[in-house]
Protein backbone atom coordinates (compact mmCIF):
# COMPACT_ATOMS: atom_id res chain seq x y z
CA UNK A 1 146.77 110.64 68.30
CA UNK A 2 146.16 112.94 65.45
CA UNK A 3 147.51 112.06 61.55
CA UNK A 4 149.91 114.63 60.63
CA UNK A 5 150.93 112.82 57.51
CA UNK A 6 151.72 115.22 54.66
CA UNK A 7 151.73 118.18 56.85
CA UNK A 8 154.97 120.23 56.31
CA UNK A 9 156.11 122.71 58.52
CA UNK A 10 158.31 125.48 58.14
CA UNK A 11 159.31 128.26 60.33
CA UNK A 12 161.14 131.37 60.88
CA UNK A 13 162.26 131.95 64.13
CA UNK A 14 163.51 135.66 65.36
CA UNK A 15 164.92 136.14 68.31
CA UNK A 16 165.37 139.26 70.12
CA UNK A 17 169.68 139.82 71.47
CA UNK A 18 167.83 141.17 74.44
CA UNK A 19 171.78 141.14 75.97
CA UNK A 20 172.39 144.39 73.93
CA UNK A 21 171.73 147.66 75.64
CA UNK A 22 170.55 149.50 71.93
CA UNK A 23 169.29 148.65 69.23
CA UNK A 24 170.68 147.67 66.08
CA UNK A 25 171.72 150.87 64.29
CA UNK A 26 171.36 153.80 66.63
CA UNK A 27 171.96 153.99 70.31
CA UNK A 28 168.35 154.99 71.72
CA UNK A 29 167.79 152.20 74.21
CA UNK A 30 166.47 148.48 74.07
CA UNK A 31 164.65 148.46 77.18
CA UNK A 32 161.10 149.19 75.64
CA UNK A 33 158.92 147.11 78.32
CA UNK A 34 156.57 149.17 80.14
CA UNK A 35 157.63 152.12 78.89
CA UNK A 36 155.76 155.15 77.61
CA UNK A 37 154.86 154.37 74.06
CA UNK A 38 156.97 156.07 71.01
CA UNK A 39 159.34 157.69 73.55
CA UNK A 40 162.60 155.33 72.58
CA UNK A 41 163.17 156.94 69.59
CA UNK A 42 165.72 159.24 67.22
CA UNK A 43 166.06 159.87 63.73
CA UNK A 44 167.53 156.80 62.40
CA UNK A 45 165.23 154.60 63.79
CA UNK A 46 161.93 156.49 62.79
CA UNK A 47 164.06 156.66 59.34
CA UNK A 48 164.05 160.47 58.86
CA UNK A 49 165.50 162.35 56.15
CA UNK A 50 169.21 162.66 56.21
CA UNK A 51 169.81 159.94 58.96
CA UNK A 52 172.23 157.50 58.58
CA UNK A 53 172.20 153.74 60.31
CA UNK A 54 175.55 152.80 61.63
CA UNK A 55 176.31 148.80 63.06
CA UNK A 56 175.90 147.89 66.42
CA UNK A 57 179.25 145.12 66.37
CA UNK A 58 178.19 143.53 69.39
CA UNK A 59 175.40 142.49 67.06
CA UNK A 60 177.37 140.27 64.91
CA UNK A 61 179.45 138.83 68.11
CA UNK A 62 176.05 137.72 69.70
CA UNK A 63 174.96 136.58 66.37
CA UNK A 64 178.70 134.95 65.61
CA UNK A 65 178.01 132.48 68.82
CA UNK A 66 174.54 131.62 68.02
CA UNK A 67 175.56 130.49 63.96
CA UNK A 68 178.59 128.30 65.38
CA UNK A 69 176.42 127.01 68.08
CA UNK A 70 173.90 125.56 65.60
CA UNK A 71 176.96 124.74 63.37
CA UNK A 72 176.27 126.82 60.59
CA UNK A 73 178.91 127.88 57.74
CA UNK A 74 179.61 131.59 58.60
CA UNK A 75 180.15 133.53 55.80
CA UNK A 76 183.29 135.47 55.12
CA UNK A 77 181.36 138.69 53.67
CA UNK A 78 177.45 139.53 53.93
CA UNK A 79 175.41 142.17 52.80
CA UNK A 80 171.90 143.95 54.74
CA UNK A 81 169.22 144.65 51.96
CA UNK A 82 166.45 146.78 52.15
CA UNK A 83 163.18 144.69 52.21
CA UNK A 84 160.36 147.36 50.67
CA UNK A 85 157.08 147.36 52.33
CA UNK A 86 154.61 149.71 52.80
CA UNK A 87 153.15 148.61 56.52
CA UNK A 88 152.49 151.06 59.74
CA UNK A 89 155.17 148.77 61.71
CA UNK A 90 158.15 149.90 59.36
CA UNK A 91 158.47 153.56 59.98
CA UNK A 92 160.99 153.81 56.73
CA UNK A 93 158.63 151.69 54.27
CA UNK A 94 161.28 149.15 54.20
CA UNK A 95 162.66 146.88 56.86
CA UNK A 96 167.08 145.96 57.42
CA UNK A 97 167.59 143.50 56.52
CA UNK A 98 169.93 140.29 55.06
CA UNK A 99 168.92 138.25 52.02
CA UNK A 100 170.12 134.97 50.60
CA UNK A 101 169.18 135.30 46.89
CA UNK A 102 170.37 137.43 43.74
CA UNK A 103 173.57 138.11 45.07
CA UNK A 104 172.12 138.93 48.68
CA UNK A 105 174.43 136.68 51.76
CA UNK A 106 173.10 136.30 54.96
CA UNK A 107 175.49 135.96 58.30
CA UNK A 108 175.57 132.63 58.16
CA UNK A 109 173.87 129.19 56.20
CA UNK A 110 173.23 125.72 56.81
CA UNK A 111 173.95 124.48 60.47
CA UNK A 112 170.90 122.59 62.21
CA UNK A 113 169.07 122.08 66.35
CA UNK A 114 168.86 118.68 67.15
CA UNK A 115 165.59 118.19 69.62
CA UNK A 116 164.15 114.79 71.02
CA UNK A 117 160.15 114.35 70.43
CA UNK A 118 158.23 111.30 71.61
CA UNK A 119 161.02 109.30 72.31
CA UNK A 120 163.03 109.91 68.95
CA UNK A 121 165.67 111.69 68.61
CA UNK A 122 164.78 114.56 65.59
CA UNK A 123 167.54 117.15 63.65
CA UNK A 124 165.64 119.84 61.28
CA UNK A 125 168.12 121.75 59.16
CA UNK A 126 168.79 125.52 58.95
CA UNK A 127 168.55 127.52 55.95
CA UNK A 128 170.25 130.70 57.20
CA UNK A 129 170.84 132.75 60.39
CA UNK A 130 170.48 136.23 59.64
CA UNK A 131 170.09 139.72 61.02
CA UNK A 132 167.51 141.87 60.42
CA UNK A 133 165.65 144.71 62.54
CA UNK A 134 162.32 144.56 64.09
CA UNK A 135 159.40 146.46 63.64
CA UNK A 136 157.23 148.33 65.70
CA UNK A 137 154.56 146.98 67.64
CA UNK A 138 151.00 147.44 66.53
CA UNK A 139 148.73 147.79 69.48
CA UNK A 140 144.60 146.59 68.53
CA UNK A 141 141.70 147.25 70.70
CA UNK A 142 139.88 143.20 71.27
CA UNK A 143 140.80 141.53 68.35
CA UNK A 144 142.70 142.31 64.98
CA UNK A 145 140.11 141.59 63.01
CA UNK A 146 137.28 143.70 64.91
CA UNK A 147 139.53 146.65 66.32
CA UNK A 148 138.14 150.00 65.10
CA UNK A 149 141.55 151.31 64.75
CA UNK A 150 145.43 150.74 65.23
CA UNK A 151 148.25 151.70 67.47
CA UNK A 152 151.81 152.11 66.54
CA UNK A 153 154.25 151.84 69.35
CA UNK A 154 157.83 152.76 67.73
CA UNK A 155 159.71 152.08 71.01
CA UNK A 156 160.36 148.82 69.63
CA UNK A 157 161.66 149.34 65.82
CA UNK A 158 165.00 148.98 65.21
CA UNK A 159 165.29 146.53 68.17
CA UNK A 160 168.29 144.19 66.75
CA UNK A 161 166.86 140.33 66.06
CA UNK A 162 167.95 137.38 64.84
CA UNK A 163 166.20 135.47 62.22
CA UNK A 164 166.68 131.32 61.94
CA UNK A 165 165.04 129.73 59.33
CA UNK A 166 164.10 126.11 59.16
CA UNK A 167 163.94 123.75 56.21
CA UNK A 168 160.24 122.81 55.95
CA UNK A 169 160.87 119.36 57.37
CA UNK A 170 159.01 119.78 60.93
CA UNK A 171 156.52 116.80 60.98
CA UNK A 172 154.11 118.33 63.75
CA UNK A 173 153.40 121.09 65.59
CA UNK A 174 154.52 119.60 69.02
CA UNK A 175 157.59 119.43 67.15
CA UNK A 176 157.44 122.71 66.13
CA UNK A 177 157.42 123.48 69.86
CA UNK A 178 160.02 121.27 71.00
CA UNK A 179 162.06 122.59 68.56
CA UNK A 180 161.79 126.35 69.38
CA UNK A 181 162.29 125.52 73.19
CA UNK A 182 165.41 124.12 72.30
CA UNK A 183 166.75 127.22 70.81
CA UNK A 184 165.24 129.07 73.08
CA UNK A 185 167.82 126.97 75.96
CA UNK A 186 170.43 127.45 73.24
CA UNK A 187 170.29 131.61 73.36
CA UNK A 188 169.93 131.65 77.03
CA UNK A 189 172.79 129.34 77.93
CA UNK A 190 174.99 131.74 75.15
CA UNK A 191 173.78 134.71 77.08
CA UNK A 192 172.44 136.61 73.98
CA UNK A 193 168.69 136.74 74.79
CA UNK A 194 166.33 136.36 77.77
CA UNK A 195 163.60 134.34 76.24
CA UNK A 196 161.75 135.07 79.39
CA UNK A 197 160.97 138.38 78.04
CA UNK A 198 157.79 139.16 76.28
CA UNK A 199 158.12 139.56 73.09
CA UNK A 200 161.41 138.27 73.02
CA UNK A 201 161.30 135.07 70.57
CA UNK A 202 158.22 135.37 67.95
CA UNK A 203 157.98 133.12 65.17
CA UNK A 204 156.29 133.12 61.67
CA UNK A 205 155.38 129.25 59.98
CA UNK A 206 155.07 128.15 57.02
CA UNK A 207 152.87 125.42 56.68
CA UNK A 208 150.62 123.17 53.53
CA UNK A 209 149.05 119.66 53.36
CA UNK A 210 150.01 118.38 50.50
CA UNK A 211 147.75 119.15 47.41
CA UNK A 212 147.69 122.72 48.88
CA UNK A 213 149.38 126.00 48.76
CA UNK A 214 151.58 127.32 51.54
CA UNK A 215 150.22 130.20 54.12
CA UNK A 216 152.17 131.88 56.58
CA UNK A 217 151.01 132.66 60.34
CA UNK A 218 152.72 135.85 61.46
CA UNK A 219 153.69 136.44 65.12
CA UNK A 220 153.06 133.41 67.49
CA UNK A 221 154.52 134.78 70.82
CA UNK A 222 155.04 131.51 72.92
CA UNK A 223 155.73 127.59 72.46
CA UNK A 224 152.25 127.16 73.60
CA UNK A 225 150.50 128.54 71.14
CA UNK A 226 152.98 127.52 67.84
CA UNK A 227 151.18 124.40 68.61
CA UNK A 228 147.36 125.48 69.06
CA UNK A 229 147.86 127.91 65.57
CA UNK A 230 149.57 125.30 63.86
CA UNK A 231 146.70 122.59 65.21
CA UNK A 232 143.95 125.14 64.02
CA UNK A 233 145.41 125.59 60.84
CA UNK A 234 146.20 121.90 59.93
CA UNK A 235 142.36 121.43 60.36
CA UNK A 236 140.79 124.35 58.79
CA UNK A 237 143.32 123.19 55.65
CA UNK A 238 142.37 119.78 55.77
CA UNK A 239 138.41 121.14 56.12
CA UNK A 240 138.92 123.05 52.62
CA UNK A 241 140.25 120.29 50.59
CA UNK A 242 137.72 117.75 52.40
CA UNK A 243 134.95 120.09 50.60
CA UNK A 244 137.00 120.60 47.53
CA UNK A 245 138.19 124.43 48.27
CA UNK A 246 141.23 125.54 47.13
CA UNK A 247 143.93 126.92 50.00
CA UNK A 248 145.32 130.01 48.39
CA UNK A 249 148.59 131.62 49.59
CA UNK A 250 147.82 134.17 52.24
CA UNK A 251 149.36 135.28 55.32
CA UNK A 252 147.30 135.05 58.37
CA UNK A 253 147.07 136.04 61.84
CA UNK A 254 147.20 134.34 65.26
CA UNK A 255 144.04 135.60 67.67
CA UNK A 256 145.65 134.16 70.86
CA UNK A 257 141.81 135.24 72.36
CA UNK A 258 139.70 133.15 70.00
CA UNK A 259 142.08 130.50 68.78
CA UNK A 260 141.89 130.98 65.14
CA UNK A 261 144.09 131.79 62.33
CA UNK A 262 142.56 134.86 60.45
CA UNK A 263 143.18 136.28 57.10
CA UNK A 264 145.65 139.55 56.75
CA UNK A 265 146.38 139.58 53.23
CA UNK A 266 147.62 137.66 50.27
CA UNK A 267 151.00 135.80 50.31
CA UNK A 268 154.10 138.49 49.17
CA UNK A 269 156.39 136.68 46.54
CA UNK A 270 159.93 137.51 47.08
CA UNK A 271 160.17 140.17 43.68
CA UNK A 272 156.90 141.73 45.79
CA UNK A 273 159.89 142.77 48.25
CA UNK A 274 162.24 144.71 45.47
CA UNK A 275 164.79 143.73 48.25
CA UNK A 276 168.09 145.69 46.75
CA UNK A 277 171.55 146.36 49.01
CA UNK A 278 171.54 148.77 51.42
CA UNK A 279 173.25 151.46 50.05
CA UNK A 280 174.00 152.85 53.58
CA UNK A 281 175.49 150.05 54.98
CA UNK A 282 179.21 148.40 54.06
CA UNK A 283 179.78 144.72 53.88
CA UNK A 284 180.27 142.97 57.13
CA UNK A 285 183.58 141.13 56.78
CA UNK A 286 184.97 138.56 59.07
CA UNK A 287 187.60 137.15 59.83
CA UNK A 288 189.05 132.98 60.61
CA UNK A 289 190.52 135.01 63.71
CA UNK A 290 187.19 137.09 64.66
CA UNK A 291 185.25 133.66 64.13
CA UNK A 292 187.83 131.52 66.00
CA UNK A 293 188.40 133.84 69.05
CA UNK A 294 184.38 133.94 69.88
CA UNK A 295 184.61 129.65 69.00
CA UNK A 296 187.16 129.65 71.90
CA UNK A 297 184.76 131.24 74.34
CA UNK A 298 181.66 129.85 73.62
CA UNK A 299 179.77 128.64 76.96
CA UNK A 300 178.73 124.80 77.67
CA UNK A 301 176.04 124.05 75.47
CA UNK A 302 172.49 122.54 76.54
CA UNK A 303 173.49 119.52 74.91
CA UNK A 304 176.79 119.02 76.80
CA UNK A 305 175.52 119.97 79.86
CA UNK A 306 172.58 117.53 79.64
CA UNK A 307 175.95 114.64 78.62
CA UNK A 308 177.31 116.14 82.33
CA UNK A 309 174.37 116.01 83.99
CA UNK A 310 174.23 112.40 82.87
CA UNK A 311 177.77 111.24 83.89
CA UNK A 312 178.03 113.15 87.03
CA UNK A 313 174.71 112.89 88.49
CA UNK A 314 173.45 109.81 87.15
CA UNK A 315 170.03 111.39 85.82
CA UNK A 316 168.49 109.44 82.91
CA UNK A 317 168.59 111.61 79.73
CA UNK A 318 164.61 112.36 79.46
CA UNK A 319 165.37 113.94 83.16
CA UNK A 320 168.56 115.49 82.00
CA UNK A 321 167.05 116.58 79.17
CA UNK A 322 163.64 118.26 80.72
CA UNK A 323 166.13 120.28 83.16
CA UNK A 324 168.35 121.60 80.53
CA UNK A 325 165.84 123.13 78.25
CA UNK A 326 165.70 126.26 80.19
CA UNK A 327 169.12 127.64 81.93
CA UNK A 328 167.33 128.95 84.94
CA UNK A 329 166.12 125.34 85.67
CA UNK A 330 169.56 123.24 85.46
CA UNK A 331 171.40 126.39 87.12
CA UNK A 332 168.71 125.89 90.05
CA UNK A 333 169.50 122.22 89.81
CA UNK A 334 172.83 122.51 90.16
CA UNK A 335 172.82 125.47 93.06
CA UNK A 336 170.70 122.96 94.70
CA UNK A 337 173.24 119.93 94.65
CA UNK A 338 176.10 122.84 95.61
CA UNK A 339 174.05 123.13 98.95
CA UNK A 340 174.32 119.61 99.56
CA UNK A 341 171.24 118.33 97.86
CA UNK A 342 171.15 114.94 96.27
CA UNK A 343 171.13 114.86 92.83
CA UNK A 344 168.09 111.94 92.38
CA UNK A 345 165.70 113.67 95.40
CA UNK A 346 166.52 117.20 93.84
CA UNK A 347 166.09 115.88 90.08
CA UNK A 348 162.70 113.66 91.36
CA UNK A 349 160.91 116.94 92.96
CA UNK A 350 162.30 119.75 90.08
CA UNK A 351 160.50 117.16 87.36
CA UNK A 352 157.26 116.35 89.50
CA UNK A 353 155.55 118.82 91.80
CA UNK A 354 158.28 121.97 91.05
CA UNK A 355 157.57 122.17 87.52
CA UNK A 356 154.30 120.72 87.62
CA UNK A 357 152.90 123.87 89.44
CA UNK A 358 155.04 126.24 87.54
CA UNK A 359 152.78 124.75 84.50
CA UNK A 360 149.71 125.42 86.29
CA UNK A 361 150.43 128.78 87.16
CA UNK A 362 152.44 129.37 83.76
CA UNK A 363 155.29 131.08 85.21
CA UNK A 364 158.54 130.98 84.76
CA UNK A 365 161.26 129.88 87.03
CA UNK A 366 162.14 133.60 88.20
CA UNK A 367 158.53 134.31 89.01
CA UNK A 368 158.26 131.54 91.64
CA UNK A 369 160.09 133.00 95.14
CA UNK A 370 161.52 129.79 96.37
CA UNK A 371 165.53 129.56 96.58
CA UNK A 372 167.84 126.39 95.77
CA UNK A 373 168.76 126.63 99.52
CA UNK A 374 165.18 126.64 101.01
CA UNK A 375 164.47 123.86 98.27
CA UNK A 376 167.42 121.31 99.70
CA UNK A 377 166.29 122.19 103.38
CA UNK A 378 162.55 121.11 102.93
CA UNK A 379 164.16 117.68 101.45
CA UNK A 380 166.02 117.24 104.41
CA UNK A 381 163.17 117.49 106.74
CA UNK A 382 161.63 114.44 104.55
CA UNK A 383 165.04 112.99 104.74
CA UNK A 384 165.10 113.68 108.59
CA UNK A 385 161.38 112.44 108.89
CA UNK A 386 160.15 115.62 110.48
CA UNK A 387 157.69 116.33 107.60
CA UNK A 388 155.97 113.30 105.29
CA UNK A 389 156.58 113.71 101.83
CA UNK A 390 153.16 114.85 101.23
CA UNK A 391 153.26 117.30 104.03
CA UNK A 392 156.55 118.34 101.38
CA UNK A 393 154.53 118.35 98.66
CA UNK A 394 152.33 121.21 100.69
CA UNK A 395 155.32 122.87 102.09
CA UNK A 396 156.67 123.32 98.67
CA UNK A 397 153.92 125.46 97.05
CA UNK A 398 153.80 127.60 100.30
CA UNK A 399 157.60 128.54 99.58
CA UNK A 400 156.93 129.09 95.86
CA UNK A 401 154.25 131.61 96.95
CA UNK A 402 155.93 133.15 99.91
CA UNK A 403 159.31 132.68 100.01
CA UNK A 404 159.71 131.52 103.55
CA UNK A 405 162.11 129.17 104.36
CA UNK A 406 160.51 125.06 104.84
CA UNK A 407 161.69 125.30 109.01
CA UNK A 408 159.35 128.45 109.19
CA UNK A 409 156.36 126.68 106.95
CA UNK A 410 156.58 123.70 109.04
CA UNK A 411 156.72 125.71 112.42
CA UNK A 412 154.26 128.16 111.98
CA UNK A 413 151.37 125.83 110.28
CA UNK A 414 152.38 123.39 112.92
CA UNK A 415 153.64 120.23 110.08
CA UNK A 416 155.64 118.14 112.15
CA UNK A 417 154.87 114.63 111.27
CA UNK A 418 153.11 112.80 113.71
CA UNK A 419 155.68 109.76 114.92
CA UNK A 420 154.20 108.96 117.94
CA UNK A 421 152.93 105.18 117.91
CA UNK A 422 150.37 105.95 120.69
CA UNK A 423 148.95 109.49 119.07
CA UNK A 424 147.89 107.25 116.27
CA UNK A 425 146.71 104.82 117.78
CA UNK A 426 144.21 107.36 119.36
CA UNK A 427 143.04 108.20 115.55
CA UNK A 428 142.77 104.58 114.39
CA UNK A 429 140.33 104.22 117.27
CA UNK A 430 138.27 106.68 115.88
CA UNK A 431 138.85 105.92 111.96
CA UNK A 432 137.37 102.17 112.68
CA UNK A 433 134.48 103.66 114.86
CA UNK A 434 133.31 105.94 111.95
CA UNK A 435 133.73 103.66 108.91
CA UNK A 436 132.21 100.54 110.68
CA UNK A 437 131.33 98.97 107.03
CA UNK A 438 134.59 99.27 106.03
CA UNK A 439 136.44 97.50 108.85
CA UNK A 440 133.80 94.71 108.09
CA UNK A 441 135.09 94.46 104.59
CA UNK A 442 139.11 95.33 105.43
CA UNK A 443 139.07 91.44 105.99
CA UNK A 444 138.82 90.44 102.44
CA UNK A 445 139.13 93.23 100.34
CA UNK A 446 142.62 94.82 100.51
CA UNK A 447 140.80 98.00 99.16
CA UNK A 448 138.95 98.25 102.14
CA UNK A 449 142.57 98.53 104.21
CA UNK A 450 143.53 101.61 101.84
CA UNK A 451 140.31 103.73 102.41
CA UNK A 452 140.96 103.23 106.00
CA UNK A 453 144.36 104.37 105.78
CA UNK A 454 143.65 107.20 103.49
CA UNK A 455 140.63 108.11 106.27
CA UNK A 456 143.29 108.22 108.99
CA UNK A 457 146.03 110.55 106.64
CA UNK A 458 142.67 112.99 106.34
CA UNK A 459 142.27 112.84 110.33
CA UNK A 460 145.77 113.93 110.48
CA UNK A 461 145.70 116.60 108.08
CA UNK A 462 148.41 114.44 106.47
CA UNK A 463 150.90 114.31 109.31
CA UNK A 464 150.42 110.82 110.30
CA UNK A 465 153.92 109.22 109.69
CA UNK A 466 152.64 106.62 106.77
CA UNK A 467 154.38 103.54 107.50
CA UNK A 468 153.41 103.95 111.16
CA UNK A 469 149.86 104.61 110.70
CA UNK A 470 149.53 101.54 108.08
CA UNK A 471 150.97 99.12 110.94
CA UNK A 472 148.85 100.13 113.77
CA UNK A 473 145.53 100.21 111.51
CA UNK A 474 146.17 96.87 110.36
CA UNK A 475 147.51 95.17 113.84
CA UNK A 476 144.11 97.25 115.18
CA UNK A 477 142.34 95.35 112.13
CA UNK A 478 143.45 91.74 113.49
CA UNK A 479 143.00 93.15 116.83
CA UNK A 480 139.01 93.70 115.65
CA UNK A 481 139.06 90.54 113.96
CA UNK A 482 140.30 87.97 116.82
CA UNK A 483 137.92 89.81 118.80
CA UNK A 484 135.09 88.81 116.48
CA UNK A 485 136.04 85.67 116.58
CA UNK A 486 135.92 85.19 120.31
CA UNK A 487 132.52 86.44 120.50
């Protein structure tokens, strides 16, 4: 296990409100994906001369039910600041956003996600919830650091976010991904954001050894690789100081190709920003009866769903837990028990083979094509004992991949278990012929017994009902043996 003693972590979490249909002060439209770059796009959000931003409210609702869901303090008035910085992702040289310093207040403060890492149960504290625009994507050819020249795609600018930043209390980075998968169930299960999408929860951290200075890693794009930047950097820190080098304050990049962390530019201070109020912009003011009337329609929670899933279900809470920390998975869950599935067969195959391929493949629950219904049936047939469970364990991937139904599967690749006492019988006749040795040794080594068996699931291409075939291979065993004795 690696040391991560003195290692603090920070981070600042934005999330796109991928719900809304434009962006966050104009109406051009959100849905930027795999469209035609720089063709989203109007005068307010390119910032031309004479255009005026005006608030998308939906905004602040979305934004509203994400603060009280992390129980922050909402704030009664808050301001959006222009942040000054001359980069080609900011088509108006300064970026929308909030600000919790000289006089600046964000949408909301305090509040905090609680998480469960290695067994323990872990709360980091928020600083503030805020909203803020996003840039424009910047589009290299290979690698940032080697790419002869830049794209700008605008299409995305002006896209509203949400920004969520941490105390610098994370202890690791699998914490650091824990954590963010958490709020990543949190915004889907509030409906605000699809975190499915790509591009759709970035974050930047923070993070120093002690005896070091801080440096910021822009743009990590998944949970995956939080941890693998936040692992390279922990070690290329700790290399410096173990030769005496000074860490400086920079801000570096992720290269998700190579796996390294490389240098953009020195570390802005907060006066490099000149943030000042957006003179555009009025105050957002709400109200105890704004606040209270979203509070009163707030969905359930990934935390009180995992409690339900608990009490009605009887799941343990790691199991609970691992299907609530992405909607899709406990609404599958639950579609499957609505279909008549039982809750501990369901939960047992969702936690093993279901989400073990979906990690192999890394997809996401809507890119596999099998249905809750077709899920419950191929548990039956288990249940029913027309497949074996490993035949399942086949017939499963083949629906994830096709879509067809477990009775087709089964039918067409001709599955059925094989019950028939005297069918394997015929195979354990020729399992003992072929492994001769190991019928000699089946009569003292217990290890001998399980090859043969194993032998005999091969000849059956795994339909070989397993109870069945271990009875008749033995009884053929102390056929073999009285036999032997005879003679």
């Amino acid at each position: 296990m690696k040391d991560y003693n003195n290692v603090i972590i920070g981070l600042e979490i934005h999330c796109q409100l991928t719900a809304l249909k434009s962006k966050l002060f104009c109406t051009c439209s959100t849905d930027y994906r795999d469209k035609a770059p720089n063709t989203l796009l109007c005068p307010v959000c390119l910032g031309l001369p004479g255009s005026l931003p005006v608030l998308n409210q939906r905004v602040i609702e979305l934004a509203v039910m994400v603060a009280l869901a992390l129980k922050s303090q909402i704030s009664e008035k808050s301001f959006f600041f222009r942040k000054n910085y001359y980069y080609p992702d900011m088509p108006k040289n300064f970026q929308i956003s909030q600000y919790d310093k000289s006089g600046g207040i964000p949408l909301a403060v305090g509040g905090s996600v609680n998480s469960r890492f290695e067994g323990k149960e872990r709360e980091v504290e928020i600083i503030r919830v805020q909203v803020e625009e996003d840039p424009a994507k910047l589009v290299y050819v290979g690698s940032i650091d080697c790419s002869p020249y830049t794209l700008v795609d605008y299409n995305r600018a002006g896209i509203a976010l949400l920004e969520i930043v941490t105390k610098p209390t994370i202890k690791s980075p699998g914490e650091a991904r824990i954590l963010l998968q958490k709020l990543r169930s949190i915004f889907e299960h509030l409906g605000v954001s699809d975190g499915s999408l790509a591009g759709a929860m970035r974050c930047d951290a923070n993070i120093s050894i002690a005896g070091g200075e801080r440096v910021e890693v822009k743009n990590i794009s998944s949970f995956k690789e939080v941890e693998r930047a936040l692992n390279f950097e922990i070690t290329r820190q700790r290399n410096l100081l173990a030769r005496g080098r000074e860490i400086t304050m920079e801000t570096r990049h992720w290269d998700e190709v190579k796996r390294v962390t490389v240098s953009l530019r020195s570390k802005e201070e907060e006066h490099d920003y000149r943030y000042f109020p957006e003179p555009d912009l009025v105050p957002v003011i709400l109200s105890d009866e704004y606040i209270n009337r979203i509070r009163l329609f707030l969905p359930e929670l990934p935390d009180a769903r995992r409690d339900r899933l608990m009490k009605e279900y009887d799941l343990s809470q790691y199991d609970a837990e691992v299907i609530t920390s992405e909607k899709d998975l406990a609404d599958f869950f639950e579609q499957c028990i609505a279909r008549g599935g039982d809750p501990k067969q369901v939960g047992n195959w969702i936690m093993t083979d279901f989400l073990r391929w979906l990690r192999e493949e890394e997809l996401d629950l809507a890119a596999t094509r099998v249905t809750p219904q077709n899920l419950v049936e191929m548990i039956r047939l288990i249940e029913e004992g027309t497949i074996s469970g490993k035949i399942g364990k086949s017939v499963l991937r083949t629906m994830m991949k096709t879509g067809k139904s477990a009775q087709e599967i089964v039918k067409t690749e001709g599955l059925v278990r094989i019950a028939s006492e005297r069918e394997i019988r015929s195979l354990v006749d020729k399992i003992v012929k072929e492994h001769v040795k190991a019928v000699e040794d089946a009569s003292v080594d217990e290890k001998a017994i399980h090859f043969l068996v194993g032998q005999l699931m091969k000849l059956s291409g795994g339909k070989a009902d397993p109870p069945l075939a271990n009875k008749v291979l033995r009884e053929k065993l102390e056929e073999l043996k009285r036999e032997s004795k005879k003679s």
